[in-house]
Protein backbone atom coordinates (compact mmCIF):
# COMPACT_ATOMS: atom_id res chain seq x y z
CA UNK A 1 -69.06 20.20 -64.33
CA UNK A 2 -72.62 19.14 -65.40
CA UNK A 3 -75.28 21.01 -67.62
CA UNK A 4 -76.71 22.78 -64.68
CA UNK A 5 -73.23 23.94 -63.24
CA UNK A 6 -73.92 22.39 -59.71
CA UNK A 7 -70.66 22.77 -57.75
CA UNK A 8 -70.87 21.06 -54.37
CA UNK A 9 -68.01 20.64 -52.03
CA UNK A 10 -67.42 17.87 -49.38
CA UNK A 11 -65.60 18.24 -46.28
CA UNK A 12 -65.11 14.95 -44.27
CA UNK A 13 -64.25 16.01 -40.73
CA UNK A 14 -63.29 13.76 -37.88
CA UNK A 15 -66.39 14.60 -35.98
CA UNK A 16 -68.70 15.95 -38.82
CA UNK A 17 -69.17 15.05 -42.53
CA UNK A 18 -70.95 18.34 -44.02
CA UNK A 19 -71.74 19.00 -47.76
CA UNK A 20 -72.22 22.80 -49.59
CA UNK A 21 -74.02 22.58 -52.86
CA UNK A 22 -74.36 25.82 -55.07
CA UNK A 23 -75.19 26.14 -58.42
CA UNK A 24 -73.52 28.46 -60.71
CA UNK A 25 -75.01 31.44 -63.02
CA UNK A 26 -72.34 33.34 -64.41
CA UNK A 27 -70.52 35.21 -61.84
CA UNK A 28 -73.63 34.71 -59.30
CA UNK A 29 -73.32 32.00 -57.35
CA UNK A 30 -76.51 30.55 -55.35
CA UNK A 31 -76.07 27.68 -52.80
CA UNK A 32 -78.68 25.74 -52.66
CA UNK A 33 -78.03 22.86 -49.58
CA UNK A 34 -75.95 22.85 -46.65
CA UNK A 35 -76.19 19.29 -44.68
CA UNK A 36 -74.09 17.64 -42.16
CA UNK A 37 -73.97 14.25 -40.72
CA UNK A 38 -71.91 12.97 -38.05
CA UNK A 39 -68.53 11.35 -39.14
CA UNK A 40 -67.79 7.70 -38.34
CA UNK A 41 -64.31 5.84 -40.29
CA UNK A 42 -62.53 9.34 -39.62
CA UNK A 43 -59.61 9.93 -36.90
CA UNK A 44 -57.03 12.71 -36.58
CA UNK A 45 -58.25 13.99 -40.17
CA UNK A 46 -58.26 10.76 -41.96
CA UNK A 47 -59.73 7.49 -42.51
CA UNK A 48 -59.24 4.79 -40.79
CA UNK A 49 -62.32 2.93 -41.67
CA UNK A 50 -63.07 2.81 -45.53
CA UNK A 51 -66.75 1.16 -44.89
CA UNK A 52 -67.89 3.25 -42.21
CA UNK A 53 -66.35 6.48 -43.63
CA UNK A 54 -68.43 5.34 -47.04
CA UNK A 55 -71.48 4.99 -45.11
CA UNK A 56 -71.42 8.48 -43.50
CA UNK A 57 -69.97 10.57 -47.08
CA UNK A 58 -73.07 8.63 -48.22
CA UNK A 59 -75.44 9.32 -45.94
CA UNK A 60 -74.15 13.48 -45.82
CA UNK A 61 -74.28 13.88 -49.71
CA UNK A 62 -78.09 12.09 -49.94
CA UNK A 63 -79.34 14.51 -47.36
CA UNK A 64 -77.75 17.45 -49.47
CA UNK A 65 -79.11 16.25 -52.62
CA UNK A 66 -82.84 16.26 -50.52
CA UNK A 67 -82.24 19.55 -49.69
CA UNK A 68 -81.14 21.08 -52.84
CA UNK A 69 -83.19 18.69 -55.32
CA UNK A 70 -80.17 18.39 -57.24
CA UNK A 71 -78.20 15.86 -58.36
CA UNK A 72 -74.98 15.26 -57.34
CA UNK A 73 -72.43 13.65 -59.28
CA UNK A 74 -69.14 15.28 -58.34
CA UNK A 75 -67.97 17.24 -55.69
CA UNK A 76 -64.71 19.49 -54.76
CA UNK A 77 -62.60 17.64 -51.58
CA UNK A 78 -60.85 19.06 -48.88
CA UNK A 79 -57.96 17.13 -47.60
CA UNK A 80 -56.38 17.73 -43.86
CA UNK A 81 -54.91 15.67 -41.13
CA UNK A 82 -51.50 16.14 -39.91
CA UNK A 83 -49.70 13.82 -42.40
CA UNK A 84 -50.03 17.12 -44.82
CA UNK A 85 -46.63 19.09 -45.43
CA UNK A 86 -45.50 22.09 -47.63
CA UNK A 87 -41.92 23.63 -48.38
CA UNK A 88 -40.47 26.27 -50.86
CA UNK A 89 -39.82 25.74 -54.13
CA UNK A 90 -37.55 27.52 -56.69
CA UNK A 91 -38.20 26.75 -60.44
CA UNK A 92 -36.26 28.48 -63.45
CA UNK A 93 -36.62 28.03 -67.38
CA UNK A 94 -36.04 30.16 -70.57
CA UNK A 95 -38.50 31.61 -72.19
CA UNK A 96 -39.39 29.51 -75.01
CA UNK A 97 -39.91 32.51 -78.20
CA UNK A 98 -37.82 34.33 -79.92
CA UNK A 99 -39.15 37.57 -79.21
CA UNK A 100 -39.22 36.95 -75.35
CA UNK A 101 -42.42 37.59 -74.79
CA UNK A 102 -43.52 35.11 -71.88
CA UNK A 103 -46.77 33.06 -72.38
CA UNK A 104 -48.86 30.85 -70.83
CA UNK A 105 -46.82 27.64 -71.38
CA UNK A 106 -44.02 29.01 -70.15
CA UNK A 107 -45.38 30.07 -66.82
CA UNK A 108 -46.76 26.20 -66.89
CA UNK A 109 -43.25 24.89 -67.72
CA UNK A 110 -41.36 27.15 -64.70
CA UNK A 111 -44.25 25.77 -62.08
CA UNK A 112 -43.66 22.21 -63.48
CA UNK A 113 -39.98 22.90 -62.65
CA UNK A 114 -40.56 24.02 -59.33
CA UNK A 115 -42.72 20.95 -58.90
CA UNK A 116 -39.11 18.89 -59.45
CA UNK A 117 -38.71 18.73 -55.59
CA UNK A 118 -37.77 15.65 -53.54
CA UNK A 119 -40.58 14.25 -52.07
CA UNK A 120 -40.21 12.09 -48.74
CA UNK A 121 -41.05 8.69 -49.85
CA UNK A 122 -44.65 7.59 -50.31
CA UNK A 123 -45.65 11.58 -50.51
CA UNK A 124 -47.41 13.04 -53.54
CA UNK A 125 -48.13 16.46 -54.61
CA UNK A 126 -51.58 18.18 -54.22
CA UNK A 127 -50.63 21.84 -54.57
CA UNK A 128 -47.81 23.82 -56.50
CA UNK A 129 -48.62 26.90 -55.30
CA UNK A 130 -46.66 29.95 -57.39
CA UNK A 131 -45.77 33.04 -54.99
CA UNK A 132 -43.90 35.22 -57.31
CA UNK A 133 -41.90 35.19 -59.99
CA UNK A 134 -39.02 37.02 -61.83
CA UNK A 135 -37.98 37.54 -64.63
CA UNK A 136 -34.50 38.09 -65.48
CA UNK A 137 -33.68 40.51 -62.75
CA UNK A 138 -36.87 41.79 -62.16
CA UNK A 139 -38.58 40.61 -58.70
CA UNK A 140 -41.77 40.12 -57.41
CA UNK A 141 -44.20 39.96 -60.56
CA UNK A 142 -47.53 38.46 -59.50
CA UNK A 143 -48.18 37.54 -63.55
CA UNK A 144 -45.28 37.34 -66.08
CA UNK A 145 -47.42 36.79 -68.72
CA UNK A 146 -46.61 39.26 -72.14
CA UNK A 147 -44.05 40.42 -70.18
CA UNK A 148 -40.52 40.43 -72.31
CA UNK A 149 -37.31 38.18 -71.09
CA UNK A 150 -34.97 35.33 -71.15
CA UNK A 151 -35.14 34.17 -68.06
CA UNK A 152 -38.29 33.14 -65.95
CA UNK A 153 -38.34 32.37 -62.39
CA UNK A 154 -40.92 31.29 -59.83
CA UNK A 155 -41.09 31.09 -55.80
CA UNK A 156 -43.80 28.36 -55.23
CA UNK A 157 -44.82 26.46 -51.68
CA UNK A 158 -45.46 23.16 -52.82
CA UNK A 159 -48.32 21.59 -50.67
CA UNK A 160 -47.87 17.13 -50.23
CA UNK A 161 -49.96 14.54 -48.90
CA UNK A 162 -48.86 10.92 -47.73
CA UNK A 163 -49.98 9.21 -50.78
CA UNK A 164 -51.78 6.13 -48.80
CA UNK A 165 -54.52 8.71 -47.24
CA UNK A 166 -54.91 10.47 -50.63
CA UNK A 167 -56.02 7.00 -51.92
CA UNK A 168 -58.02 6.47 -49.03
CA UNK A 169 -60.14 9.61 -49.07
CA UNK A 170 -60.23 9.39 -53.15
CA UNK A 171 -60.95 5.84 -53.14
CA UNK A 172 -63.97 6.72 -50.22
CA UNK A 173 -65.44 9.08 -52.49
CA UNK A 174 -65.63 6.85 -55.46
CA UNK A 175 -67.13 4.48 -53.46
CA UNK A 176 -70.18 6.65 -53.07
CA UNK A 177 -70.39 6.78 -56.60
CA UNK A 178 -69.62 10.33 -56.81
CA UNK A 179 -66.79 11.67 -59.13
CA UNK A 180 -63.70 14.06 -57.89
CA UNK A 181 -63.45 17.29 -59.49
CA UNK A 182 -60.37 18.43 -57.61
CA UNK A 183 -58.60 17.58 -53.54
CA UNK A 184 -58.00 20.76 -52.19
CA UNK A 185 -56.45 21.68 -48.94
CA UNK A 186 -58.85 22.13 -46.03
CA UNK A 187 -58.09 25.57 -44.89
CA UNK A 188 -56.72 26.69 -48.15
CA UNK A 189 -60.64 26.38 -49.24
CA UNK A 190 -61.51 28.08 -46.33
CA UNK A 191 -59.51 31.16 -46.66
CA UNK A 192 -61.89 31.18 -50.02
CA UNK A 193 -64.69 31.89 -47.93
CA UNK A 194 -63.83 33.77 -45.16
CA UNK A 195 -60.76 35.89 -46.15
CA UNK A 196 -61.19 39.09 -47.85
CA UNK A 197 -58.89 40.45 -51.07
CA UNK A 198 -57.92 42.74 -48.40
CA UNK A 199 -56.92 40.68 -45.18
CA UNK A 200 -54.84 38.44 -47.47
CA UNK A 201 -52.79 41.71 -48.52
CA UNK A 202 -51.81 43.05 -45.48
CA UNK A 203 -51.15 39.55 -43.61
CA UNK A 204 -53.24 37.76 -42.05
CA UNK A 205 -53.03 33.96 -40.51
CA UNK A 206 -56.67 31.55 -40.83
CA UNK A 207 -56.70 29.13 -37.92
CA UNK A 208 -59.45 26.48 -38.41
CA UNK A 209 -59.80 24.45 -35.38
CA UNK A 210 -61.74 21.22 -36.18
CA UNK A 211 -62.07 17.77 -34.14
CA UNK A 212 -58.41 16.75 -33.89
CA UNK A 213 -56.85 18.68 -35.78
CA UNK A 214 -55.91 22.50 -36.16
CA UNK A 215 -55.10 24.20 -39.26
CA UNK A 216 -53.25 27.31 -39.87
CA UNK A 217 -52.78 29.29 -43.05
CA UNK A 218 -50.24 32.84 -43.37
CA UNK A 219 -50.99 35.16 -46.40
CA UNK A 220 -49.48 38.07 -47.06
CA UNK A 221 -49.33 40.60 -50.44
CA UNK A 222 -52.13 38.21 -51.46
CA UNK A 223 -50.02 35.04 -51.53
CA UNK A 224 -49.68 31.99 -49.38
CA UNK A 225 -46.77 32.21 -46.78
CA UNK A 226 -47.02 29.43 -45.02
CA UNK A 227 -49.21 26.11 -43.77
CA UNK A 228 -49.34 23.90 -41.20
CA UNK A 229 -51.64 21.33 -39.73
CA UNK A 230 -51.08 20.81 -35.75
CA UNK A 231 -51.99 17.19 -34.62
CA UNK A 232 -54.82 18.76 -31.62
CA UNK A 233 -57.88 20.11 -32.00
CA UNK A 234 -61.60 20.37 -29.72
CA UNK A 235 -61.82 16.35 -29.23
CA UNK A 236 -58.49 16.90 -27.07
CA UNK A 237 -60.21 19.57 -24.98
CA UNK A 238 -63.44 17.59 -24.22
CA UNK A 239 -60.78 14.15 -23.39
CA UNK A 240 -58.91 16.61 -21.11
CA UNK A 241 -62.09 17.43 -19.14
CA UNK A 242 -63.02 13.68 -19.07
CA UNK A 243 -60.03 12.98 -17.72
CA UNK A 244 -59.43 15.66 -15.36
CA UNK A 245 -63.09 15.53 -14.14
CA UNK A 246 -63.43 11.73 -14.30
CA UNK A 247 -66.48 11.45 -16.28
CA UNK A 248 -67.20 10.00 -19.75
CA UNK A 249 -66.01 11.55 -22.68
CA UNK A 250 -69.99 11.89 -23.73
CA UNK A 251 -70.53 14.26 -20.47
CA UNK A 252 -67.39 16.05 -20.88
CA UNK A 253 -68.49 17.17 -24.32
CA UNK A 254 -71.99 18.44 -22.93
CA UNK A 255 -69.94 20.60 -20.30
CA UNK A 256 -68.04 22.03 -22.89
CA UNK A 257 -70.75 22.93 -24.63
CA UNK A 258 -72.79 23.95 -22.44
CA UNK A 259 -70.16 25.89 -19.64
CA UNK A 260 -66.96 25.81 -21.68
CA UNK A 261 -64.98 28.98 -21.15
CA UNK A 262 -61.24 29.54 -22.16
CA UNK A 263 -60.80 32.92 -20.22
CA UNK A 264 -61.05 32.63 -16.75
CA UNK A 265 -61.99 36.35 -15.82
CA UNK A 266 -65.10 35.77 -17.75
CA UNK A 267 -66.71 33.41 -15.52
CA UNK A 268 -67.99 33.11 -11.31
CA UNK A 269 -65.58 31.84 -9.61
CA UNK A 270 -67.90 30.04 -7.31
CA UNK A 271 -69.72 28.55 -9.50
CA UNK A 272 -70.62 24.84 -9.63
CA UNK A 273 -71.74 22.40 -11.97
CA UNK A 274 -74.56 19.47 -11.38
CA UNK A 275 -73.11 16.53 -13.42
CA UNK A 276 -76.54 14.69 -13.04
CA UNK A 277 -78.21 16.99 -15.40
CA UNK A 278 -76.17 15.50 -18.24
CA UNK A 279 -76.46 12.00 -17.11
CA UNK A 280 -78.75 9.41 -14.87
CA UNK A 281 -75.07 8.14 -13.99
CA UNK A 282 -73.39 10.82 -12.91
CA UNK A 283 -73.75 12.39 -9.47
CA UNK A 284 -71.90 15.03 -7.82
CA UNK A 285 -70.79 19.00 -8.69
CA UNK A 286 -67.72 20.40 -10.24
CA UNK A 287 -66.09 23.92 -10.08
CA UNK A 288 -66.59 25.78 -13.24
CA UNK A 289 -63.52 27.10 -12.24
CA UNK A 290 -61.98 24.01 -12.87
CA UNK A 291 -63.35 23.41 -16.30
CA UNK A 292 -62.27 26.42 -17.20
CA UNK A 293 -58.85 25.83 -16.30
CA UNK A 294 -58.54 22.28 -17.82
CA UNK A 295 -59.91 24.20 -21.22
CA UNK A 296 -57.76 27.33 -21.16
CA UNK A 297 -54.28 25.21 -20.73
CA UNK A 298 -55.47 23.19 -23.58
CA UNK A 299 -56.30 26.42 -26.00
CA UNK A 300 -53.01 27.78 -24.45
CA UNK A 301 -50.93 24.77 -26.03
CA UNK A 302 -52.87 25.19 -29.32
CA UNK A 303 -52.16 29.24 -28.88
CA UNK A 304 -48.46 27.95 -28.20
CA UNK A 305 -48.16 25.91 -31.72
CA UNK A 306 -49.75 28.66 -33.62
CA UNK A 307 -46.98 31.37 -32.26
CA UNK A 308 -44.30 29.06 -32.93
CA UNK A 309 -45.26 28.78 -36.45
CA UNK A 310 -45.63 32.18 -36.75
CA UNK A 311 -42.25 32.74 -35.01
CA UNK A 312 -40.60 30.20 -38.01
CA UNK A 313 -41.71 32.86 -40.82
CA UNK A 314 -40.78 35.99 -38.56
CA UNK A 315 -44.89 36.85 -38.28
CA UNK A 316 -45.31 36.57 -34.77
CA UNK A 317 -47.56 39.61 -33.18
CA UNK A 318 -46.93 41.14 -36.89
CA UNK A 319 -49.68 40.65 -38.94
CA UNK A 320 -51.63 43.94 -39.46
CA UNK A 321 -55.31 42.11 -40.18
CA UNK A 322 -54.30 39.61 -37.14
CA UNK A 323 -56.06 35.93 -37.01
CA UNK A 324 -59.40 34.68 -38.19
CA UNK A 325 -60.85 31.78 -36.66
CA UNK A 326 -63.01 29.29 -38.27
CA UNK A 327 -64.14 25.67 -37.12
CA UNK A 328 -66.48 24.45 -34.91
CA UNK A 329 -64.23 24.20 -32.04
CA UNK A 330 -63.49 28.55 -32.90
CA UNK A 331 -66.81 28.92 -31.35
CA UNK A 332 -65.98 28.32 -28.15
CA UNK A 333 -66.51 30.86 -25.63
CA UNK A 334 -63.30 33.17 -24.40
CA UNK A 335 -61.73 31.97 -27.59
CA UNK A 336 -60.99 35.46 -29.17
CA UNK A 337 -59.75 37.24 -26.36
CA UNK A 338 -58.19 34.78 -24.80
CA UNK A 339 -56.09 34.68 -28.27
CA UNK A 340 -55.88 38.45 -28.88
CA UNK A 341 -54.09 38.49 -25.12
CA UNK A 342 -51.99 35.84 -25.84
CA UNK A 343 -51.02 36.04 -29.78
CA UNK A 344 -50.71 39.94 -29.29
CA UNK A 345 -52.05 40.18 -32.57
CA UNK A 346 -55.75 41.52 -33.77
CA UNK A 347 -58.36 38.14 -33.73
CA UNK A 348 -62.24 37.82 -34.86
CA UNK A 349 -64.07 34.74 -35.97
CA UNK A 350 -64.00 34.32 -39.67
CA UNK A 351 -67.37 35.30 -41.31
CA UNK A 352 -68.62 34.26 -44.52
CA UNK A 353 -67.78 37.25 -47.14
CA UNK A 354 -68.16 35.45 -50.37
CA UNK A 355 -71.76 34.71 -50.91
CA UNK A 356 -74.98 35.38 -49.53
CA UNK A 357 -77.54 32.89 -48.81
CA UNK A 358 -80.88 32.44 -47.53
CA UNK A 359 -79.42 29.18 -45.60
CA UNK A 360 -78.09 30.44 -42.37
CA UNK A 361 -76.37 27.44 -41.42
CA UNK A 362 -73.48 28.86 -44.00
CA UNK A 363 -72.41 31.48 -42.23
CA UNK A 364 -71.47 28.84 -39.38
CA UNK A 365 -67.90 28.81 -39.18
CA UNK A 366 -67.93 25.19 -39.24
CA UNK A 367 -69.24 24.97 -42.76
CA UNK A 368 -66.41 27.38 -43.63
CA UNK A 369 -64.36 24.64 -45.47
CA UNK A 370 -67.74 23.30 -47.29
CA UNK A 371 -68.58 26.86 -48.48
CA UNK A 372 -64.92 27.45 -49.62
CA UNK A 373 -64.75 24.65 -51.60
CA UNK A 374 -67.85 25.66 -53.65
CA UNK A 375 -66.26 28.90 -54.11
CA UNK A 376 -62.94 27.50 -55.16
CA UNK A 377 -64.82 25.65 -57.29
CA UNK A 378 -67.05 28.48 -59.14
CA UNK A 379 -63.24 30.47 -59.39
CA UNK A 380 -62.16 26.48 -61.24
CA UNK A 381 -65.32 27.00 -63.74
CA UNK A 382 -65.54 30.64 -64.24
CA UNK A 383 -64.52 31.31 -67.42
CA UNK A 384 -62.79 34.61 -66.25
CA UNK A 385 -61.01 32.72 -63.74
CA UNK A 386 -60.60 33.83 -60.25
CA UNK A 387 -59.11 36.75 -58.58
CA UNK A 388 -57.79 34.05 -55.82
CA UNK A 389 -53.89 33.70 -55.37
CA UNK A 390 -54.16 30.01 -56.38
CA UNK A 391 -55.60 30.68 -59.90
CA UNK A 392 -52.73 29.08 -61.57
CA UNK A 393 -52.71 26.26 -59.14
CA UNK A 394 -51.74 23.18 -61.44
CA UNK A 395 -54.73 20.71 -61.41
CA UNK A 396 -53.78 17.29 -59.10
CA UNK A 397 -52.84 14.97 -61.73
CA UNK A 398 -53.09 11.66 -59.99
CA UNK A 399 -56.83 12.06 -59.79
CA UNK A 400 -57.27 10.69 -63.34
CA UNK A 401 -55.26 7.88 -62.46
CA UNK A 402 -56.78 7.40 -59.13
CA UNK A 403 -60.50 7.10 -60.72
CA UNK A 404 -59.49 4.52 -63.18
CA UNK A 405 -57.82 1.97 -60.42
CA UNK A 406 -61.09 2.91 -57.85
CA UNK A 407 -63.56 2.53 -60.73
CA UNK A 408 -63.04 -0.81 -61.18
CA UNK A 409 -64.18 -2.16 -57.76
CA UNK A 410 -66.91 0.13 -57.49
CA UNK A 411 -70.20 -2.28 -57.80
């Protein structure tokens, strides 16, 4: 981090690019920009286009550096898309001193032995994420260190990415001539933002619904449970209304926005919808009944994915603070209710609890990712570290390695 302890954070969406910059003051944190751009290169959560995805990071972190006046010269990155996989981990060592007391190194030596898991081929690490540990017999210790034993134990969820669209986001970055403090997992940074101490304690699940891709995230006694990124997100709802209305995927969007509904009793039944005031092209009128349906079986399916996963971990209908919603696509009318009814579980839209602002456009639950990954970031640099479950989240080590090949071909 530079002199002026600017921490910005970059989230590179597949329909938006948007960029958080804050600047540090002890425990106060201040954010200073909050800019987004719309994403070209990006599909399903990852890049398929290095130049065009360049262009746009580009274009998103100039207008934040406008904004905020600052400088910047690296930035905190989420990483999504459905390529991203986690799975329990068990590490064990013996506890290196004499006199048993446990220390720092050894807590770093039992996570590096829980990071001895076989990857699937062409997969690399981005998260060791430590649950619990134990020490000799004793269960459930959140932090073994000066505690006294032989034997140390840790229950970690280890978080990988396919190591071809690490390189491709990193190596997109670098091209913009702005460094990498740290890849961090979408709605893990997120949770940062919108989740209180609280929520996380008694079990709660963060579903961020983005372009093409949905993200969910299960804490519970403060610790991770479980993560999964589902390959369908809002793009799939505005294609379905394209498709089932027979009208360009530009119009379709505008309905959505401008009529979309997921719960049916919310809306008249009789009313219609003039497609020619959203295009010269279009003639005709469509039930808003119809929309509606095409959009709730669509947020039904997603509904459907999210229950299953919470079915896999025994959470379903059973988390006391229920389901937080971020994303842009979370704003979308009907949503909550429509997913209280059908999750039978408690649901709001996630709010920003972690910093106050003057810049509104913060508390949008679409920047929630951006904003989390300055706060992750301020937890990184504070010197007191962070009261966040991930605070002895090992550091991703490729990055150093990464910089020095992508270095080289930037002009």
């Amino acid at each position: 981090m530079g002199k002026s302890n600017i921490i910005s954070g970059l989230d590179i969406g597949t329909t938006h690019i948007r960029v958080v910059v804050g600047q540090s003051a002890g425990e106060q944190l201040n954010i200073m920009a909050a800019a987004e751009v719309p994403a070209e290169g990006v599909s399903k959560g990852v890049i398929n286009s290095i130049e065009d995805a360049v262009s746009s990071v580009s274009l998103a972190l100039e207008k934040a550096e406008r904004l905020s006046g600052l400088p910047i010269e690296s930035t905190f990155v989420a990483i999504s898309g459905s390529h991203i996989i986690s799975e329990d981990s068990h590490g064990v060592v013996a506890v290196g001193k004499a006199d048993g007391e446990i220390r720092d190194d050894d807590v770093e030596r039992v996570i590096e032995a829980a990071q001895a898991v076989a990857s699937p081929p062409n997969y690399e690490i981005l998260h060791v994420i430590p649950r619990s540990f134990s020490v000799d017999n004793q269960t459930g210790i959140k932090d073994p260190v000066g505690m006294t034993g032989v034997r140390l134990e840790v229950d970690a969820q280890i978080i990988q990415g396919l190591s071809t669209q690490v390189k491709n986001l990193t190596k997109c970055v670098y091209r913009t001539g702005v460094d990498i403090d740290d890849l961090v997992l979408g709605v893990l940074a997120s949770s940062e933002a919108v989740l209180s101490k609280r929520q996380k304690e008694l079990g709660v699940a963060l579903v961020n619904i983005g372009g093409a891709t949905t993200s969910l995230a299960v804490f519970e006694e403060g610790d991770i449970l479980h993560t999964k990124i589902l390959p369908v997100g809002g793009m799939h709802i505005t294609n379905d209304i394209a498709i089932g209305l027979r009208t360009s995927v530009d119009v379709a969007e505008e309905i959505k926005l401008n009529y979309g509904n997921c719960d049916l009793s919310k809306i008249e039944k009789r009313k219609e919808i003039d497609l020619s005031e959203f295009s010269e092209v279009e003639s005709g009128y469509v039930s808003l009944k119809q929309v509606t349906e095409i959009i709730q079986a669509r947020v039904e399916e997603i509904f459907k994915m999210i229950e299953s996963e919470l079915k896999k971990i025994d959470r379903a209908g059973m988390l006391p603070a229920g389901i937080v919603f971020t994303g842009g696509s979370a704003k979308l009318p009907g949503l909550i209710d429509f997913a209280k009814n059908y999750l039978k579980l408690p649901a709001g839209l996630g709010k920003n609890q972690s910093v106050s602002s003057a810049i509104d456009k913060i508390n949008d639950v679409s920047f929630s990712t951006a904003l989390g990954l300055v706060v992750w970031g301020q937890g990184v640099y504070s010197s007191q570290g962070t009261s966040s479950p991930f605070d002895k989240i090992k550091p991703v080590q490729m990055l150093t390695n990464v910089k020095k090949i992508f270095k080289k071909w930037i002009p």
